[in-house]
Protein backbone atom coordinates (compact mmCIF):
# COMPACT_ATOMS: atom_id res chain seq x y z
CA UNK A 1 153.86 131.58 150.78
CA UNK A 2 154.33 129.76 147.25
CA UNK A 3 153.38 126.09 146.82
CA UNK A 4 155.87 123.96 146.36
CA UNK A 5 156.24 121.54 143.19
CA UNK A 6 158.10 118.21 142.61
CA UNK A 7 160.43 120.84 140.32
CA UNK A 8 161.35 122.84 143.36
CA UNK A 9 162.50 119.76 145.24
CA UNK A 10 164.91 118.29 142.70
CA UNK A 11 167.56 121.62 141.62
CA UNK A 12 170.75 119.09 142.09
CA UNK A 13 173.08 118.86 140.43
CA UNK A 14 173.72 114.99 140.29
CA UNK A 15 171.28 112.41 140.63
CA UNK A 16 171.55 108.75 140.77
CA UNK A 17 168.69 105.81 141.75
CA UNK A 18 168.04 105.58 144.75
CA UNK A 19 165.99 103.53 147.58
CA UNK A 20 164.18 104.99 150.79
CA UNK A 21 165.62 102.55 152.81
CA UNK A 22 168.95 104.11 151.11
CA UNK A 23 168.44 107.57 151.20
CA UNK A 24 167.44 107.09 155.29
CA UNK A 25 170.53 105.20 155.58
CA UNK A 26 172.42 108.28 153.81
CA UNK A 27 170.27 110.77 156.60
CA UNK A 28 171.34 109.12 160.04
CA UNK A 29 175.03 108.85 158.48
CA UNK A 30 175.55 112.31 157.50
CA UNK A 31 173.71 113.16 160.94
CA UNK A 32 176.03 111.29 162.92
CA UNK A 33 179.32 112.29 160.99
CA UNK A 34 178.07 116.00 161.51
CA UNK A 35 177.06 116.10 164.74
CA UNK A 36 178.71 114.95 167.55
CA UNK A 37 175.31 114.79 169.67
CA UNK A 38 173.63 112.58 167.34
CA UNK A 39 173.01 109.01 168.62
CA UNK A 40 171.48 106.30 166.94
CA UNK A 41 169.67 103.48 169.15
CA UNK A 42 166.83 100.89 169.13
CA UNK A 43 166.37 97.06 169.00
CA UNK A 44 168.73 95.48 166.62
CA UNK A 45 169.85 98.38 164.65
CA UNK A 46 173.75 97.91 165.85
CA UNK A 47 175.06 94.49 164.47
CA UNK A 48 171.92 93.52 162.47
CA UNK A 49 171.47 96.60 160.80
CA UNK A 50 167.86 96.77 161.68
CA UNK A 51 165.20 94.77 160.17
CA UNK A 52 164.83 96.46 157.30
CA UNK A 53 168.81 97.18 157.19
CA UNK A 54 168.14 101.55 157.13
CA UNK A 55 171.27 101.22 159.59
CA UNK A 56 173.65 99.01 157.91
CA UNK A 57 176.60 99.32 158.25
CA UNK A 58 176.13 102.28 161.01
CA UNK A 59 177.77 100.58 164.04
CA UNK A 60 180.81 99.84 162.34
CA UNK A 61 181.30 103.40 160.93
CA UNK A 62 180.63 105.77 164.00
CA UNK A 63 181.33 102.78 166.84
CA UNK A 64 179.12 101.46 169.38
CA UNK A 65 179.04 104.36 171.36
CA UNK A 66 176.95 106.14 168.89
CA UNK A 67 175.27 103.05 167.34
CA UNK A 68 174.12 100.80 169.53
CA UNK A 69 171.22 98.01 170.63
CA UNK A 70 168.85 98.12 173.37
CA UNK A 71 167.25 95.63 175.17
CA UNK A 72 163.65 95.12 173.81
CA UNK A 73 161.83 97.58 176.00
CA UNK A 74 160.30 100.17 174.08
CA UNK A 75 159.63 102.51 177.35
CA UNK A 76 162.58 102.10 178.32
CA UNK A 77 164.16 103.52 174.94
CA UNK A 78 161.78 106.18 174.91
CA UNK A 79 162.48 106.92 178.57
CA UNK A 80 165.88 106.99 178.02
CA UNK A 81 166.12 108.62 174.90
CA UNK A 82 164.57 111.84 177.10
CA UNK A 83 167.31 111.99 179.79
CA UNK A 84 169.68 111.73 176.82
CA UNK A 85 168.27 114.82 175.37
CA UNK A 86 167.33 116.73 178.84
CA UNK A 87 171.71 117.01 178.90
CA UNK A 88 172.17 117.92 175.19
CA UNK A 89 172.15 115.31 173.20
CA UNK A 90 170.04 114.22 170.01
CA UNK A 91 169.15 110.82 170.34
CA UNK A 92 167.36 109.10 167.19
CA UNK A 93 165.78 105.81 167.80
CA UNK A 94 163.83 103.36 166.65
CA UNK A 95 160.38 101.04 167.68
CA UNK A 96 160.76 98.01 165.42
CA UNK A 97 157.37 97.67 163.89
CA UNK A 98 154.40 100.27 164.87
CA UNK A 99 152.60 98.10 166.84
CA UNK A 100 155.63 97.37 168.87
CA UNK A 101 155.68 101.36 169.62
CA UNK A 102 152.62 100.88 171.84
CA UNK A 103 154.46 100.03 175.02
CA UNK A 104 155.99 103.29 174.77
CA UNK A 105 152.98 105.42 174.13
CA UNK A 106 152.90 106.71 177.77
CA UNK A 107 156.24 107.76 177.56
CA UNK A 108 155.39 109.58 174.72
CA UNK A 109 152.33 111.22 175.20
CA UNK A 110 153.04 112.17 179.39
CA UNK A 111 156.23 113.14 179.03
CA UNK A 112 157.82 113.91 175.49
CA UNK A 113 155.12 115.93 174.10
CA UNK A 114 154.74 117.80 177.66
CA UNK A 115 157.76 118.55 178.65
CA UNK A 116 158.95 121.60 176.84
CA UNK A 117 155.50 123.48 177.74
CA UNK A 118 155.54 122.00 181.19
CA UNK A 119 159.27 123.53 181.43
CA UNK A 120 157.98 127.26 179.81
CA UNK A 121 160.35 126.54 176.91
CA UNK A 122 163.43 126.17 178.84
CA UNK A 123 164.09 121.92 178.08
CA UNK A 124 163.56 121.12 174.48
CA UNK A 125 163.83 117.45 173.49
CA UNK A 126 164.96 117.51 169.89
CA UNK A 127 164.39 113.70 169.60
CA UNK A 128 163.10 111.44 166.10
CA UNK A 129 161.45 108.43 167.04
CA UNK A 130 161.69 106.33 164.25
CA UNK A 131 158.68 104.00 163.10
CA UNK A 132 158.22 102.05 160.24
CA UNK A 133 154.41 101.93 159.79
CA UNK A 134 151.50 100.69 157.37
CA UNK A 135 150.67 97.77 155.29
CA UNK A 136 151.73 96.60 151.94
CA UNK A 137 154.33 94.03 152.92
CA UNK A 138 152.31 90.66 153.66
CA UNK A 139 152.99 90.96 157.30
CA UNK A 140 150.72 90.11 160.11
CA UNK A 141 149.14 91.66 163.00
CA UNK A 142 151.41 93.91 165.02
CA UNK A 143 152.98 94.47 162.35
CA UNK A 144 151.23 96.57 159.69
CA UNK A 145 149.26 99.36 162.22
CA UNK A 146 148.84 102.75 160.84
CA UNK A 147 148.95 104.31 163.85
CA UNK A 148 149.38 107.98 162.88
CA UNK A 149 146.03 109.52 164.07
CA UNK A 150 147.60 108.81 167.88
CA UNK A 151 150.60 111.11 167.62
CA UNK A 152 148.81 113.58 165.36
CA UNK A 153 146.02 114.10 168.53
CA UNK A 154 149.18 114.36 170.77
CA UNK A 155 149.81 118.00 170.99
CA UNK A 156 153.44 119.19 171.30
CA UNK A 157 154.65 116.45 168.57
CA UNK A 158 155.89 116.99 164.95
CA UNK A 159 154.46 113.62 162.54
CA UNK A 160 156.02 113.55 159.44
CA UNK A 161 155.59 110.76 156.91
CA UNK A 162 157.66 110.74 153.52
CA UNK A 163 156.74 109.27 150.19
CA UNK A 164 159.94 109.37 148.55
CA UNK A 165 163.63 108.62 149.09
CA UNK A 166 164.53 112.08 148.45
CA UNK A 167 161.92 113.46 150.46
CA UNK A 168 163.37 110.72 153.05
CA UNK A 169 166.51 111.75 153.27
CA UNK A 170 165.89 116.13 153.47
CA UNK A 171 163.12 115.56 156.01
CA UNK A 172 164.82 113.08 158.14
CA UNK A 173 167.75 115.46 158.29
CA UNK A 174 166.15 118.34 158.97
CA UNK A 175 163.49 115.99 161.86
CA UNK A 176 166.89 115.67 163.73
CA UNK A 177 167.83 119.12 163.64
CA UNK A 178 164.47 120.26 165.25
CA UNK A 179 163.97 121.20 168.69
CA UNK A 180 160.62 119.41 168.60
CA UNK A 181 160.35 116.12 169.02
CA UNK A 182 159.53 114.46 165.95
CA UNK A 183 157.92 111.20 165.08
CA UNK A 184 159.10 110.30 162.49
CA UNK A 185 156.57 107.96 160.08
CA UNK A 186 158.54 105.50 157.86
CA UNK A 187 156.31 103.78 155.04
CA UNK A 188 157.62 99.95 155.13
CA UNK A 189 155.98 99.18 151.27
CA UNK A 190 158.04 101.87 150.44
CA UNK A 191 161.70 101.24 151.72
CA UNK A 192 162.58 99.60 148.31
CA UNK A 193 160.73 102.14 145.87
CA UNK A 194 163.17 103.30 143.61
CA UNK A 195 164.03 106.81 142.18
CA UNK A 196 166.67 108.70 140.44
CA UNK A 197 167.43 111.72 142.59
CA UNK A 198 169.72 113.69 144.27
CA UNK A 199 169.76 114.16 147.87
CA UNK A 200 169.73 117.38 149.66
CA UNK A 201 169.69 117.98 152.93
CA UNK A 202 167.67 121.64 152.08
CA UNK A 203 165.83 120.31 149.78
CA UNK A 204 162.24 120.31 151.71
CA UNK A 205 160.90 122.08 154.83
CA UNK A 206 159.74 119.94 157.75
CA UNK A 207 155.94 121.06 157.65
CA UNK A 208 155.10 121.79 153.81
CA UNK A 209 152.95 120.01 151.58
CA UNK A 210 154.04 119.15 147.84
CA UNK A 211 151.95 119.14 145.11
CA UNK A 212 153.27 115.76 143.32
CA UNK A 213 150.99 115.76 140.38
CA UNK A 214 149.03 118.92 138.88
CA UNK A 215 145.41 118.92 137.87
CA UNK A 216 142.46 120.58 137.89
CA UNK A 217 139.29 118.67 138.56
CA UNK A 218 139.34 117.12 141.32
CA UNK A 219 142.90 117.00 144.31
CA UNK A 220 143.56 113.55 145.71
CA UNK A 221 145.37 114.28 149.20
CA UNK A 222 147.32 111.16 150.90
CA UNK A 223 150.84 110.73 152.36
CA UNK A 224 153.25 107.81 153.14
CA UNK A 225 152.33 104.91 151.95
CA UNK A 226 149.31 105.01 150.37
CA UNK A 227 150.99 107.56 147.81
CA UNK A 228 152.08 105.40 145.54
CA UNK A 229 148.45 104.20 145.02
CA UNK A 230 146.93 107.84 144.96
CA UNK A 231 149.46 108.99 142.28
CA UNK A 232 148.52 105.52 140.11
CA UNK A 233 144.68 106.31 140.50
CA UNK A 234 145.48 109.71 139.24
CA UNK A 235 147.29 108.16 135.90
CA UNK A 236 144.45 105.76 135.26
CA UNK A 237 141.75 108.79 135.64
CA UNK A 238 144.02 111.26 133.15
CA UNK A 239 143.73 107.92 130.55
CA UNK A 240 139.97 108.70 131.16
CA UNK A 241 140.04 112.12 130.36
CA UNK A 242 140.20 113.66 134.03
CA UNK A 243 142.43 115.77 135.21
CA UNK A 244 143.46 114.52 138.74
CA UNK A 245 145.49 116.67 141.22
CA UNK A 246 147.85 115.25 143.85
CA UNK A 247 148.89 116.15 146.95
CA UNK A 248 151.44 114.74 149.21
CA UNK A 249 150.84 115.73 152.75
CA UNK A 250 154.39 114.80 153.75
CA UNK A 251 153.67 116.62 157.21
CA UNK A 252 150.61 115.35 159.49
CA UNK A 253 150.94 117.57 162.25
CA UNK A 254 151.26 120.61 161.92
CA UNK A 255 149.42 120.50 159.01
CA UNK A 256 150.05 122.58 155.51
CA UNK A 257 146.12 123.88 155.30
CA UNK A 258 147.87 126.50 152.70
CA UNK A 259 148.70 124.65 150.30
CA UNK A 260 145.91 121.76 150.56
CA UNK A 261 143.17 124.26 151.03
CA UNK A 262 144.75 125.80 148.02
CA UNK A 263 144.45 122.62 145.84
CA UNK A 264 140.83 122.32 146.48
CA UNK A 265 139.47 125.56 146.09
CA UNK A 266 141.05 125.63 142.75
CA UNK A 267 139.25 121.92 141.79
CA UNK A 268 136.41 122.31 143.80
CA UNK A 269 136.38 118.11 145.02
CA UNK A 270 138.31 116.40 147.27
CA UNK A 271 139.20 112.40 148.47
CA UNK A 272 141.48 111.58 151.32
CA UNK A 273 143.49 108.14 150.85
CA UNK A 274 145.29 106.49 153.67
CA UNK A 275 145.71 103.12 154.99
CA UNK A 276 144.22 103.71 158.65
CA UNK A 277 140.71 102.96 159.29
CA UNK A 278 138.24 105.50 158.25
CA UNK A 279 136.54 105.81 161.68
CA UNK A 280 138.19 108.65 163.41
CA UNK A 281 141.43 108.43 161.43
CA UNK A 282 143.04 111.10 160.05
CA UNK A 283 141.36 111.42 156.68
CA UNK A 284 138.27 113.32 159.17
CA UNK A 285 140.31 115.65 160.29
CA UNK A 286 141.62 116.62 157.09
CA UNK A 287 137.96 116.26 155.64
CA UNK A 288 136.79 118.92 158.35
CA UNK A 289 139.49 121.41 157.75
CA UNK A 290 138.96 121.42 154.40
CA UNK A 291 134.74 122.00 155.08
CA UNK A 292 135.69 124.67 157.21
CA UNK A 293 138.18 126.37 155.17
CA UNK A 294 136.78 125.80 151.28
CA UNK A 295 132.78 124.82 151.87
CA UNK A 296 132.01 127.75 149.57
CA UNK A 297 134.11 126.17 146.75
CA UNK A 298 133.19 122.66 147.14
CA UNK A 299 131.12 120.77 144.30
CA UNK A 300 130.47 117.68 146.08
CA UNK A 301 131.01 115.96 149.99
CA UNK A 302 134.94 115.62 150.55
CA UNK A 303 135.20 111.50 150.22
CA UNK A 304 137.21 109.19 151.91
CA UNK A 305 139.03 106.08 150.43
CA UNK A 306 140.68 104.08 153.48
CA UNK A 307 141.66 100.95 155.13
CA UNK A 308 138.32 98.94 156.73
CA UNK A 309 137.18 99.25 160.55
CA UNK A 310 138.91 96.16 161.47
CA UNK A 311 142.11 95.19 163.39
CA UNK A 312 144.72 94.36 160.19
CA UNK A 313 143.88 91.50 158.33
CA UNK A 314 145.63 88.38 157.46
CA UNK A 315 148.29 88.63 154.47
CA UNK A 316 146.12 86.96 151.74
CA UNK A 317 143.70 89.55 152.64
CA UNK A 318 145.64 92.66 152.52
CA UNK A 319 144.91 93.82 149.01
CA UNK A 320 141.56 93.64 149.91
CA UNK A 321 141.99 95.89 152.92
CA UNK A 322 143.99 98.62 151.65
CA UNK A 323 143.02 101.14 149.39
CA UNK A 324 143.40 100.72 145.59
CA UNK A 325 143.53 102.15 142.10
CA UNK A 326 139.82 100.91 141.20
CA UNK A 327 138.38 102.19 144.90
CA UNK A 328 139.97 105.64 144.03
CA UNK A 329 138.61 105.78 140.92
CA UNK A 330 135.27 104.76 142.18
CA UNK A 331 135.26 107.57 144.82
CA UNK A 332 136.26 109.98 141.45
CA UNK A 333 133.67 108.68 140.05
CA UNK A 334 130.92 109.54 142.75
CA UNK A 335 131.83 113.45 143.02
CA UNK A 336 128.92 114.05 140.74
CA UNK A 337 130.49 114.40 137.30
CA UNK A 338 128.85 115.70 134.18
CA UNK A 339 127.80 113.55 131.44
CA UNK A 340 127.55 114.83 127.58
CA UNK A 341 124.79 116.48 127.94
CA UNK A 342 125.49 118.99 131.24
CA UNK A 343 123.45 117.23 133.25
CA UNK A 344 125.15 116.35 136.62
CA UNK A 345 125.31 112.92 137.77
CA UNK A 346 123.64 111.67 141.07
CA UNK A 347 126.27 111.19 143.83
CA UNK A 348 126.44 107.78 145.01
């Protein structure tokens, strides 16, 4: 299986700018024009448009029988959302914030993840739970969790996170055409990033990797949010002479351990970004797959470059908090480079 490039992603014949709050937009309406079975649901995404607006303008195209807001009960939208798809429908919905998603975490983890193996295969519930997620965006508490490491653990789910609006719009499209359920991880510092692009609805697979940015010395791996940051870090090394390689997860779980493993055998070091806290978050499961797979090609300890062990702070601290350019370039700089001379550098 070849590794796929930014170039394979963008054959199209037209391409126009773009935002991911956009190019989702674009996903649930071709979804819902296509497919009859596709229903979109959640708090406030009917009249309002949702709170970030990805369904403007939905309710009044397709009606409020396939649009529609729900009271704000987040079990009870999971809940539902599983009888919907038990008798053959694909429901898409959406938790409001990810720390709002919390109340439906038992719905989630006892019954959507279980049921197809606790059937033998014969229910599938191809359902996308929606969930914007992550900081970046000044907002408070409850409102800025990176809560991907709990669905990841979750056997029986699909967690995909996209970094892109094109990558938005092909993996949303194909999330709803899965007989998995997916959730579906929406960076909110990235809904108004800006591309020129096409969009293609087979443009991407569901559970591939991308290699966003080639290099050869050392492979930054992050996803969603935290992206951004990882491919700016990788501009400001190249200015100091060091050829940085990036990788865009773009699927959590399952997770792409060709291509990533791939990556880092060929530069030998290796630094996880992502916004979650570093204690048992998802950067150490990534960190062990990679010992496992490449420790015989490794030059130095796979680092880490994360959000703090603390619950999310206030605004005025959030730059603080997340990662950044300099604290990715300070991990670079710690995977025991060689000066002048040949003589390799202390780690620490």
């Amino acid at each position: 299986m070849t590794t796929l490039t930014d170039r394979d992603l963008e054959k199209a014949p037209i391409a126009s700018p773009v935002t991911m709050a956009g190019a989702l937009n674009r996903a649930l309406a071709d979804a819902l024009r296509e497919d009859s079975s596709v229903l979109v649901f959640g708090e406030d995404v009917g009249t309002l448009g949702g709170v970030f607006r990805v369904t403007d303008g939905l309710a009044a195209t397709f009606g409020e029988q396939r649009v529609f807001d729900t009271p704000l009960a987040e079990a009870g939208i999971v809940g539902t959302a599983i009888g919907m798809a038990m008798n053959g429908l694909r429901p898409v919905v959406e938790m409001q914030f990810d720390a709002f998603a919390y109340p439906a975490f038992e719905q989630v983890t006892s019954h959507l993840a279980k049921l197809r193996n606790r059937t033998k295969g014969r229910v599938a519930l191809p359902i996308v739970i929606r969930i914007p997620y992550g900081g970046g965006i000044g907002g408070v508490e409850h409102h800025c969790d990176s809560s991907e490491a709990y669905y990841t653990h979750t056997a029986g789910l699909r967690v995909v996170t996209p970094g892109t609006p094109a990558d938005a719009y092909a993996l949303l499209r194909q999330a709803i055409e899965c007989p998995d359920p997916v959730i579906f991880l929406e960076p909110k510092r990235r809904y108004w990033s800006k591309e020129t692009t096409t969009l293609q609805h087979t443009a991407a697979t569901l559970d591939r990797a991308v290699v966003r940015r080639p290099g050869s010395e050392v492979t930054l791996i992050s996803y969603g949010g935290a992206l951004g940051t990882a491919l700016e870090a990788a501009d400001a090394a190249a200015e100091e002479g060091r050829s940085v390689e990036v990788i865009d997860l773009r699927s959590l779980s399952p997770f792409d351990d060709e291509t990533v493993a791939a990556s880092v055998r060929r530069t030998g070091r290796a630094i996880v970004v992502h916004e979650a806290s570093r204690f048992c978050g998802y950067g150490a499961e990534v960190a062990a797959r990679l010992s496992e797979q490449c420790f015989y090609y490794l030059e130095a300890p796979i680092l880490r470059v994360t959000g703090f062990d603390i619950p999310y702070p206030p605004p005025n601290l959030e730059e603080h908090h997340l990662p950044s350019i300099d604290r990715i370039l300070d991990a670079i700089d710690r995977l025991q480079w060689q000066d002048s001379s040949g003589t390799v550098k202390a780690d620490g």
